[in-house]
PDB file of N, CA and C in Angstrom:
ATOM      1  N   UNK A   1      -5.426  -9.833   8.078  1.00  0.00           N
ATOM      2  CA  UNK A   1      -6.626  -9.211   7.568  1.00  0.00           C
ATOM      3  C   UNK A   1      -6.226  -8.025   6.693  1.00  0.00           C
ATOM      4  N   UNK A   2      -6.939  -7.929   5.883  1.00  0.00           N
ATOM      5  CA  UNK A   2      -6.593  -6.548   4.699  1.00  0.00           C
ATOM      6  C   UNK A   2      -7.354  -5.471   4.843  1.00  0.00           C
ATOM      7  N   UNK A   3      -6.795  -4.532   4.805  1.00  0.00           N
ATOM      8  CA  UNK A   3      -7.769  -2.935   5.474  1.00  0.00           C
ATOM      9  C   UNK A   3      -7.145  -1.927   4.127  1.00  0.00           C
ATOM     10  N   UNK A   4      -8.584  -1.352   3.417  1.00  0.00           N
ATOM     11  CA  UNK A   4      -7.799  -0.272   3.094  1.00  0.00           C
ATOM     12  C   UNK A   4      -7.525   0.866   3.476  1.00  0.00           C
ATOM     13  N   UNK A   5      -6.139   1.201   3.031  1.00  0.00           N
ATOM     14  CA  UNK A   5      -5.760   2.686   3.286  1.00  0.00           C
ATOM     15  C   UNK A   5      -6.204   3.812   2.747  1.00  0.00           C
ATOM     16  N   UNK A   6      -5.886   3.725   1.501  1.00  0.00           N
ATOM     17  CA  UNK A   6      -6.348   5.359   0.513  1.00  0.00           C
ATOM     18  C   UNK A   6      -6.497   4.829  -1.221  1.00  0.00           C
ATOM     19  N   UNK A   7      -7.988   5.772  -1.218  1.00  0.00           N
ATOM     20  CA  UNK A   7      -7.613   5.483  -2.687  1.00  0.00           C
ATOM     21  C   UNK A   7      -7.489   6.460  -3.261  1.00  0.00           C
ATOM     22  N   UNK A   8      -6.414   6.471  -4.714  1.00  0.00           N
ATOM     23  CA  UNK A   8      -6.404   8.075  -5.065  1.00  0.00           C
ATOM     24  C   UNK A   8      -7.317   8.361  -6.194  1.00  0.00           C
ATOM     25  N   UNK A   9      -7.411   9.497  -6.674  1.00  0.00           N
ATOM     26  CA  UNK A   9      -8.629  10.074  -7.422  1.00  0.00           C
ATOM     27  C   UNK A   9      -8.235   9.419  -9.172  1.00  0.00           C
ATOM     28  N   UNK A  10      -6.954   8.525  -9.273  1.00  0.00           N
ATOM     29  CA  UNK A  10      -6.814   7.960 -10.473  1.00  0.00           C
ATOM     30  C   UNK A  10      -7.314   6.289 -10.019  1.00  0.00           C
ATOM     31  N   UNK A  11      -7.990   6.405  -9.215  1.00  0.00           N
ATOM     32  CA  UNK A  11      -9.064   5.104  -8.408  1.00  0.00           C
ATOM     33  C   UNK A  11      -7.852   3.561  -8.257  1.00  0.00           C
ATOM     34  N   UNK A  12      -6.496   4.431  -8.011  1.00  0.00           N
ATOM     35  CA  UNK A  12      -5.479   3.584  -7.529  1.00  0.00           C
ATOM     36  C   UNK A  12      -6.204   3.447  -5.895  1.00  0.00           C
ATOM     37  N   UNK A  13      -5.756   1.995  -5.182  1.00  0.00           N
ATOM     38  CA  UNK A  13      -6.081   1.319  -4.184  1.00  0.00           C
ATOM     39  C   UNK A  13      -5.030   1.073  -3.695  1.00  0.00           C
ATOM     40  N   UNK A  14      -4.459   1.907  -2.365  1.00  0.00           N
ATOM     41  CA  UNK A  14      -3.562   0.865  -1.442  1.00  0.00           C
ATOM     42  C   UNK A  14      -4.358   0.620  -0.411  1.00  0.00           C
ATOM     43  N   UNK A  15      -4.073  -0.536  -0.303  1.00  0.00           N
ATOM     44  CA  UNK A  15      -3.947  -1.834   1.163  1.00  0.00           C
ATOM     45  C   UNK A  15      -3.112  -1.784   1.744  1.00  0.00           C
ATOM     46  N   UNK A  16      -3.429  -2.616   3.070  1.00  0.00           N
ATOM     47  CA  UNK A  16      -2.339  -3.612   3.670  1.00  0.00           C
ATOM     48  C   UNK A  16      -3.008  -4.333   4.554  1.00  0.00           C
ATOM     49  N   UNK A  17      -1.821  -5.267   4.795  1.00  0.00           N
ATOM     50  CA  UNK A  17      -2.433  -6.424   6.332  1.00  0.00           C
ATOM     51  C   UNK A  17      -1.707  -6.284   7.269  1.00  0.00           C
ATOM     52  N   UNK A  18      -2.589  -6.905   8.338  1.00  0.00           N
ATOM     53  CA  UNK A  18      -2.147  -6.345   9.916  1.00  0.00           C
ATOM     54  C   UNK A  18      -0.564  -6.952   9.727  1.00  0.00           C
ATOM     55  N   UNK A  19      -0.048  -6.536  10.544  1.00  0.00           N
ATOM     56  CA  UNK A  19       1.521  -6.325  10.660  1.00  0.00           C
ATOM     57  C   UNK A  19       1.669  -8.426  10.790  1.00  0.00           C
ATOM     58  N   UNK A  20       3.055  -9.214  10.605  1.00  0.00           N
ATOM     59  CA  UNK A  20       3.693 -10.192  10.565  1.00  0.00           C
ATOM     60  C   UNK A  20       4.871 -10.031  10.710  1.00  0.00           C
ATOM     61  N   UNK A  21       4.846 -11.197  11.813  1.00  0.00           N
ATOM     62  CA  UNK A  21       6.614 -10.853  12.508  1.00  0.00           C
ATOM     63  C   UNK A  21       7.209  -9.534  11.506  1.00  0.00           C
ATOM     64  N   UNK A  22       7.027  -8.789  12.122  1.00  0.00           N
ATOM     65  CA  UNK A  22       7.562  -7.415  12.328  1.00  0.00           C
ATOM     66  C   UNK A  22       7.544  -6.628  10.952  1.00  0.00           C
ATOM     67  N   UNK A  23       6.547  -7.326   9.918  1.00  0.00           N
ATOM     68  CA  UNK A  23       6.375  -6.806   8.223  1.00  0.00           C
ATOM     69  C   UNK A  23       5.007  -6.575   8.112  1.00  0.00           C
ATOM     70  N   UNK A  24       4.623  -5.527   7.430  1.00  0.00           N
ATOM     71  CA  UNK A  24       3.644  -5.032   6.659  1.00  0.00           C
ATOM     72  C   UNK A  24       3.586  -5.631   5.052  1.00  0.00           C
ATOM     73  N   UNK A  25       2.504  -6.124   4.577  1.00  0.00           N
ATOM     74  CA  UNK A  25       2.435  -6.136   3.674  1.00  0.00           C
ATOM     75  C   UNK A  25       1.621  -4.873   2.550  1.00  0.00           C
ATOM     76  N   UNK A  26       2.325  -3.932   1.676  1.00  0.00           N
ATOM     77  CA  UNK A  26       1.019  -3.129   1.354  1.00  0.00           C
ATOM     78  C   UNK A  26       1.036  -3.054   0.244  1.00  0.00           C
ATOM     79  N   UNK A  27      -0.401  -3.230  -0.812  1.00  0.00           N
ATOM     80  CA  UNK A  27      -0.788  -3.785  -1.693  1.00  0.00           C
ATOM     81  C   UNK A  27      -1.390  -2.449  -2.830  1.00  0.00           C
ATOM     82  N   UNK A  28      -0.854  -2.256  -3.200  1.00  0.00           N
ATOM     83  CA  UNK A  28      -1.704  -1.192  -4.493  1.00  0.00           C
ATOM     84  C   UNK A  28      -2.223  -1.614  -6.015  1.00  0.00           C
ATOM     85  N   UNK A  29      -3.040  -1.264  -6.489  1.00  0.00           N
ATOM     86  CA  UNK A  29      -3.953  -2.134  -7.833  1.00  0.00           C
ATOM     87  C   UNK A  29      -4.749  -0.610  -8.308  1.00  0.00           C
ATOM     88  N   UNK A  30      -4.540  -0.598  -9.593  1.00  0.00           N
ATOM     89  CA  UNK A  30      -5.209   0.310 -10.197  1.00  0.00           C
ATOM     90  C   UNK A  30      -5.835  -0.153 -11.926  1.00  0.00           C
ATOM     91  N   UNK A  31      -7.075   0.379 -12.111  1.00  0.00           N
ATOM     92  CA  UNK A  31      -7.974  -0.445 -12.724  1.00  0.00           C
ATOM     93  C   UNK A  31      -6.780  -0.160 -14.412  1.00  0.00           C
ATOM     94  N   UNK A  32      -6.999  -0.829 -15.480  1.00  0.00           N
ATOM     95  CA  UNK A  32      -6.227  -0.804 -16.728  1.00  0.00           C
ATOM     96  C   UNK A  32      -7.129  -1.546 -17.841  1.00  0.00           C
ATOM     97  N   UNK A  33      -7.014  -1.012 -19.144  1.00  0.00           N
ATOM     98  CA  UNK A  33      -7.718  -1.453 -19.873  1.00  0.00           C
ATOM     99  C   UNK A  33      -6.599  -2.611 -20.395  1.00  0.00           C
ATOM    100  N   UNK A  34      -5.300  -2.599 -20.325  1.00  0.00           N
ATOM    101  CA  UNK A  34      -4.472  -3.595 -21.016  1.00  0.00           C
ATOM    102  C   UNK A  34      -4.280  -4.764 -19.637  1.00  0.00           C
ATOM    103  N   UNK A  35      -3.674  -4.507 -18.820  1.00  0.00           N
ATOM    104  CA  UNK A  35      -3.663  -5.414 -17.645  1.00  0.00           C
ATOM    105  C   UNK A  35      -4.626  -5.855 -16.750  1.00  0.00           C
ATOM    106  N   UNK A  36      -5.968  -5.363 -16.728  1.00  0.00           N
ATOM    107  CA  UNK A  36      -7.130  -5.239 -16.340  1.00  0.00           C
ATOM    108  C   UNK A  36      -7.043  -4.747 -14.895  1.00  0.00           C
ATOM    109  N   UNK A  37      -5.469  -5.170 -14.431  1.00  0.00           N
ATOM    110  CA  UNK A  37      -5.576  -3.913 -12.791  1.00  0.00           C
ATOM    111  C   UNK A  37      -3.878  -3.779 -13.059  1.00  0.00           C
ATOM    112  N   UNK A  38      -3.503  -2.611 -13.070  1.00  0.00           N
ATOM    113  CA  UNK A  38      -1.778  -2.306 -12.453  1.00  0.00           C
ATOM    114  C   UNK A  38      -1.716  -3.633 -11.582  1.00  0.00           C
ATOM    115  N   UNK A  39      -0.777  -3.456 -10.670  1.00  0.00           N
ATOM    116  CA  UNK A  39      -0.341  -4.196  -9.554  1.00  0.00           C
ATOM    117  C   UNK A  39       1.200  -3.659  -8.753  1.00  0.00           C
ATOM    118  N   UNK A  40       1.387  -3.673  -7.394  1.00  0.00           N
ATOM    119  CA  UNK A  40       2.328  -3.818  -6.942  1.00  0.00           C
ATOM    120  C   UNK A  40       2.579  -4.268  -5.530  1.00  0.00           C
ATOM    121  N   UNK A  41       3.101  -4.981  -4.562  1.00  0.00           N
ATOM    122  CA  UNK A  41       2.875  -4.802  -3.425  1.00  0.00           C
ATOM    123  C   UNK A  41       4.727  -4.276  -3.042  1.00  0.00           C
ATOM    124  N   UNK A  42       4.604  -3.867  -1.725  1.00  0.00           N
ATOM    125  CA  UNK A  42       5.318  -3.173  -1.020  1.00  0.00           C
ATOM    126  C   UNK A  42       5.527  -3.843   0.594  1.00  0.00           C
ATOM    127  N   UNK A  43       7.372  -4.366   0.696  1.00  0.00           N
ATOM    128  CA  UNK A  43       6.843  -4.784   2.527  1.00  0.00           C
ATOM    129  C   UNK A  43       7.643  -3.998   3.100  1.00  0.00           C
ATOM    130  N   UNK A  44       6.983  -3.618   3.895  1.00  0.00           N
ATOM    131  CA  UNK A  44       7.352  -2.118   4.900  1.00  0.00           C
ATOM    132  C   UNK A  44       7.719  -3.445   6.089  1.00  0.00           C
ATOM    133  N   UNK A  45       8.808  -2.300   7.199  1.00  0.00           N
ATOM    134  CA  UNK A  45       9.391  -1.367   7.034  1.00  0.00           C
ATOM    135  C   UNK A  45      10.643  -1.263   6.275  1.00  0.00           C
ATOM    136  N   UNK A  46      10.949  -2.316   5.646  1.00  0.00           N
ATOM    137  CA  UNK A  46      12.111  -2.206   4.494  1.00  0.00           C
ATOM    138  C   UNK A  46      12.010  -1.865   3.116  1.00  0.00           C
ATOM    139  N   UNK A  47      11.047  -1.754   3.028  1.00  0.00           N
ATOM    140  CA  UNK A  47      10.325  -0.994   2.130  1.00  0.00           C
ATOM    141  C   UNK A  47      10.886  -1.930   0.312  1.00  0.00           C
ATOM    142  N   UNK A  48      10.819  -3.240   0.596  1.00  0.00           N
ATOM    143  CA  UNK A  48      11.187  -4.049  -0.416  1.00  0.00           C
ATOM    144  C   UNK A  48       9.695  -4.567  -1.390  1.00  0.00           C
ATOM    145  N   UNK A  49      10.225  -3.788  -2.677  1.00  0.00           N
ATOM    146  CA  UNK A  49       8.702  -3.942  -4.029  1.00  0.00           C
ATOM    147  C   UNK A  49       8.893  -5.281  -4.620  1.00  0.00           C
ATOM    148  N   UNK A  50       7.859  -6.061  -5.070  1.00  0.00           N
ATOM    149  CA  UNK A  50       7.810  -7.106  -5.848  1.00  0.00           C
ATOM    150  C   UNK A  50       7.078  -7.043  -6.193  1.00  0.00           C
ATOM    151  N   UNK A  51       6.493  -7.739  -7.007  1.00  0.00           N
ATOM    152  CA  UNK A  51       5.159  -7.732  -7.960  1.00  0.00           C
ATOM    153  C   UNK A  51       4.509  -6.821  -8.845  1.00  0.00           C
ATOM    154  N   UNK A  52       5.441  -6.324  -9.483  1.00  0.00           N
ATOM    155  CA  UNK A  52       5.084  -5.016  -9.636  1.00  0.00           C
ATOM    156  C   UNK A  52       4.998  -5.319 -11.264  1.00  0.00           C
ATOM    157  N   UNK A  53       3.579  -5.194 -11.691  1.00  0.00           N
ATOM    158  CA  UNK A  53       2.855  -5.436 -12.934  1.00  0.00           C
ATOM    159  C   UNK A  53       2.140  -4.154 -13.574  1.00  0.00           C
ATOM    160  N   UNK A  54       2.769  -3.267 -14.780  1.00  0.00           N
ATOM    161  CA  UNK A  54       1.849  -2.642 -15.152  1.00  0.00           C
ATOM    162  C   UNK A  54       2.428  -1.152 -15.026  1.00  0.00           C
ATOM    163  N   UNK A  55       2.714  -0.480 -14.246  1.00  0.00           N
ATOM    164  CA  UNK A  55       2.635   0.799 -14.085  1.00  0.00           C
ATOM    165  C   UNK A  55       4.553   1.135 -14.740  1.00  0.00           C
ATOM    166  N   UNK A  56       4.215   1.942 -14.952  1.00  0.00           N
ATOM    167  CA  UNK A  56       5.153   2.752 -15.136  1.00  0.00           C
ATOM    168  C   UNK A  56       6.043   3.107 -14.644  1.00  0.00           C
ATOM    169  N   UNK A  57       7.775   3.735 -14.840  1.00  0.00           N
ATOM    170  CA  UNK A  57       8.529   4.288 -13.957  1.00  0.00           C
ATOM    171  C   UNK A  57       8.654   5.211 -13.179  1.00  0.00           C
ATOM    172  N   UNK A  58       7.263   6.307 -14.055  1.00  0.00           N
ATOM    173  CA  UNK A  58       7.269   7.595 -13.245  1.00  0.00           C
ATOM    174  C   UNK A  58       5.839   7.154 -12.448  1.00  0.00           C
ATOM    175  N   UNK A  59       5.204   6.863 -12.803  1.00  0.00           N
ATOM    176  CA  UNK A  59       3.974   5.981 -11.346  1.00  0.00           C
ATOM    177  C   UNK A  59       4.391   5.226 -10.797  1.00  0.00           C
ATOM    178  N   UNK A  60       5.626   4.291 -11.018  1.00  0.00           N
ATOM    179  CA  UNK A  60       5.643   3.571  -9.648  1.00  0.00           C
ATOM    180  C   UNK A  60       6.768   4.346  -8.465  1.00  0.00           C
ATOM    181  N   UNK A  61       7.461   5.752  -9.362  1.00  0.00           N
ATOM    182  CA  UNK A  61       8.366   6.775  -8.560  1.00  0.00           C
ATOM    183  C   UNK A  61       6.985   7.335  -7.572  1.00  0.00           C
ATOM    184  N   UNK A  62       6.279   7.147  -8.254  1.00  0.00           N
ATOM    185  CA  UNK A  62       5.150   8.470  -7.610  1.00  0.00           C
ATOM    186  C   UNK A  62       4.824   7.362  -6.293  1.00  0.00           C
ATOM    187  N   UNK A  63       4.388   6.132  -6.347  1.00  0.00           N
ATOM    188  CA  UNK A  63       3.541   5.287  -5.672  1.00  0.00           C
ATOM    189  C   UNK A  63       4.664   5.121  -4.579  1.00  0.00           C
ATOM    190  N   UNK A  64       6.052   5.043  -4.828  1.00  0.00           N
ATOM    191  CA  UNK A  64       7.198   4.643  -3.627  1.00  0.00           C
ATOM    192  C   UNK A  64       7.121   5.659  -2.593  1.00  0.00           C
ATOM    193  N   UNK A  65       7.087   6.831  -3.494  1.00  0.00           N
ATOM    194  CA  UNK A  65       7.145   8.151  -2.607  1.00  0.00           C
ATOM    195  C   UNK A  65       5.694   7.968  -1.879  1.00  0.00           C
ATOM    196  N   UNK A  66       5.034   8.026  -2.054  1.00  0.00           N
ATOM    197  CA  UNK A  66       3.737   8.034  -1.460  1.00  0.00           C
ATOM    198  C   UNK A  66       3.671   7.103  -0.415  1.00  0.00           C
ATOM    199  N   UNK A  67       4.308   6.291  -0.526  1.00  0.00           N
ATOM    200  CA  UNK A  67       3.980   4.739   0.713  1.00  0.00           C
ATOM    201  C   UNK A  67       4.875   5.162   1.733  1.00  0.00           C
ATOM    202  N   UNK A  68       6.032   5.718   1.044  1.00  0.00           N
ATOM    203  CA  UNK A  68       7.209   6.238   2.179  1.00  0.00           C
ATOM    204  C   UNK A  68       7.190   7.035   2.787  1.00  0.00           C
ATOM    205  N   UNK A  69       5.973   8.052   2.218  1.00  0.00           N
ATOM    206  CA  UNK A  69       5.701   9.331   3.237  1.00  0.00           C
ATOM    207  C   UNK A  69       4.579   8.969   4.366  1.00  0.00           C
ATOM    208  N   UNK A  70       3.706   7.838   3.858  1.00  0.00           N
ATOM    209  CA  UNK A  70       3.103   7.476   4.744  1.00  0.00           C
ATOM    210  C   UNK A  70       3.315   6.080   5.368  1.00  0.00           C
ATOM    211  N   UNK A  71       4.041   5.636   5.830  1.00  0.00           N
ATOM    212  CA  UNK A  71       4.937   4.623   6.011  1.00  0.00           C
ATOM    213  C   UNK A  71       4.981   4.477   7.313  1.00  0.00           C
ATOM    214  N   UNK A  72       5.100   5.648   8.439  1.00  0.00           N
ATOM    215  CA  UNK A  72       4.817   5.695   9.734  1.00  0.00           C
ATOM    216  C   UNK A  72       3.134   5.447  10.125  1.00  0.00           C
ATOM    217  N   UNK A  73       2.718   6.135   9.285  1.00  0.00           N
ATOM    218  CA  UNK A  73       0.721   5.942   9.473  1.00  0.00           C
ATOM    219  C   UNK A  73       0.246   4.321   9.319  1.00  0.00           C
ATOM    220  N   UNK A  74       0.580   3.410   8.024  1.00  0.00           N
ATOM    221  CA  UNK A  74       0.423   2.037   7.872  1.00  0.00           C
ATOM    222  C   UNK A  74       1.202   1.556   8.875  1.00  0.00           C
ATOM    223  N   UNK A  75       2.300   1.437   9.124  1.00  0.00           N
ATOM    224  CA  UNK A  75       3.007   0.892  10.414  1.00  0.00           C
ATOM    225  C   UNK A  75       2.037   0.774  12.019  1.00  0.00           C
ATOM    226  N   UNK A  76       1.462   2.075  12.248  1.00  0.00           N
ATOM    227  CA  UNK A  76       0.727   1.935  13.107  1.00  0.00           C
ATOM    228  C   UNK A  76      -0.576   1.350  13.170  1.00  0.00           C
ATOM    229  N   UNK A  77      -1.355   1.496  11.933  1.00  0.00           N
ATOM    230  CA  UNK A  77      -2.271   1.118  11.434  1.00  0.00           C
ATOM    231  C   UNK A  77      -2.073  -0.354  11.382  1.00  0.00           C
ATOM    232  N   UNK A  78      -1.643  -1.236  10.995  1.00  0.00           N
ATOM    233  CA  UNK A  78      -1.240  -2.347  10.786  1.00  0.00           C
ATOM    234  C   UNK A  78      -0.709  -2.943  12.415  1.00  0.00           C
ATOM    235  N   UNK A  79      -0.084  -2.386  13.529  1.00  0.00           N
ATOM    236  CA  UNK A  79       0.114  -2.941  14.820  1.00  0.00           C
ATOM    237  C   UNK A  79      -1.300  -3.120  15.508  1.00  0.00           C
ATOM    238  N   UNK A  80      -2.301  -1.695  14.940  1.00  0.00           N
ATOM    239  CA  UNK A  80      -3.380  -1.666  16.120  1.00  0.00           C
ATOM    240  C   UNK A  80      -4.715  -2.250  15.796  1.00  0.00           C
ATOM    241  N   UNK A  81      -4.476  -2.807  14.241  1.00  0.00           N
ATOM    242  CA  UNK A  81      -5.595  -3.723  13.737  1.00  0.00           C
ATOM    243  C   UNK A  81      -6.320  -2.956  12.504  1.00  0.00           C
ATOM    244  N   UNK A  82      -5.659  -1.921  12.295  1.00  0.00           N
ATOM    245  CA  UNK A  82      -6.279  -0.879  11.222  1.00  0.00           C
ATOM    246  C   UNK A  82      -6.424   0.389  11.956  1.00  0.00           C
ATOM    247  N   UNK A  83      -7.042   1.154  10.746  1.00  0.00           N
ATOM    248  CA  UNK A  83      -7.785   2.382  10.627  1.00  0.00           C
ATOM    249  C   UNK A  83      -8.531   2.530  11.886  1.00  0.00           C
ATOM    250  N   UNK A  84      -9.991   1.644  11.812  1.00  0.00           N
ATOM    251  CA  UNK A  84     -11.296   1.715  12.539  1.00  0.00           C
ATOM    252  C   UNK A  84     -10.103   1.391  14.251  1.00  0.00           C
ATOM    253  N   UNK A  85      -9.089   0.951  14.422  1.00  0.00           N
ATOM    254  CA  UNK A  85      -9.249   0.853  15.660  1.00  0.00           C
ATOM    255  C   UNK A  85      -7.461   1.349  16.275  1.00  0.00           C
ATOM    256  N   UNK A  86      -7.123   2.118  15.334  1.00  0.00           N
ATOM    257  CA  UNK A  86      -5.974   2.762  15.695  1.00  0.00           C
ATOM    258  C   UNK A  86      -6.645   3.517  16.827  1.00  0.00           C
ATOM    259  N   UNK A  87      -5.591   3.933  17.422  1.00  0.00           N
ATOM    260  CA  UNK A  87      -6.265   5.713  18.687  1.00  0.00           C
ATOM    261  C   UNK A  87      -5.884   6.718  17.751  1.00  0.00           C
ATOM    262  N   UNK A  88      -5.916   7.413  18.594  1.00  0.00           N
ATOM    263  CA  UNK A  88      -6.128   8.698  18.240  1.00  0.00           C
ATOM    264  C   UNK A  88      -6.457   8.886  16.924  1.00  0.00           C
ATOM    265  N   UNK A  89      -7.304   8.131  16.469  1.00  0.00           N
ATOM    266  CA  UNK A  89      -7.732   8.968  15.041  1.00  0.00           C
ATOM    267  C   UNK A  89      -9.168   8.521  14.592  1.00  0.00           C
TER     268      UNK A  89
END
């Protein structure tokens, strides 16, 4: 199932889906007038990129860092079924 995580105020979208044998899949898309959405996904916890359509070297530096700092939060998020049904939060 796909839950989102965060979107940022440049109305970039990360995702992900509930965890698979022991991988996260997490999905980011941001709207473009030439590509009609960026694209990249990300599989945690090895943190291996593919698909990566559109963005730039210094946005997709920005987008790695960002997944990796929150990388422990989707991990959990993704074991306990998401957001709406993690604990403590």
């Amino acid at each position: 199932m796909l839950h989102n995580f965060m979107e940022l105020p440049d109305q970039t979208i990360i995702s992900y889906y509930d965890i698979d044998n022991g991988s996260v899949k997490v999905y980011m898309e941001t709207p473009d007038e030439k590509y009609g959405f960026k694209h990249a996904t990300c599989f945690l916890p090895a943190e291996n990129w593919t698909d990566i359509v559109g963005y730039t070297e210094a946005e997709l530096d920005y987008l790695k860092e960002l997944v990796e700092s929150e990388k422990h939060m989707i991990l959990e998020f993704a074991q306990n079924g998401g957001l709406d049904d993690a604990s403590n939060f």
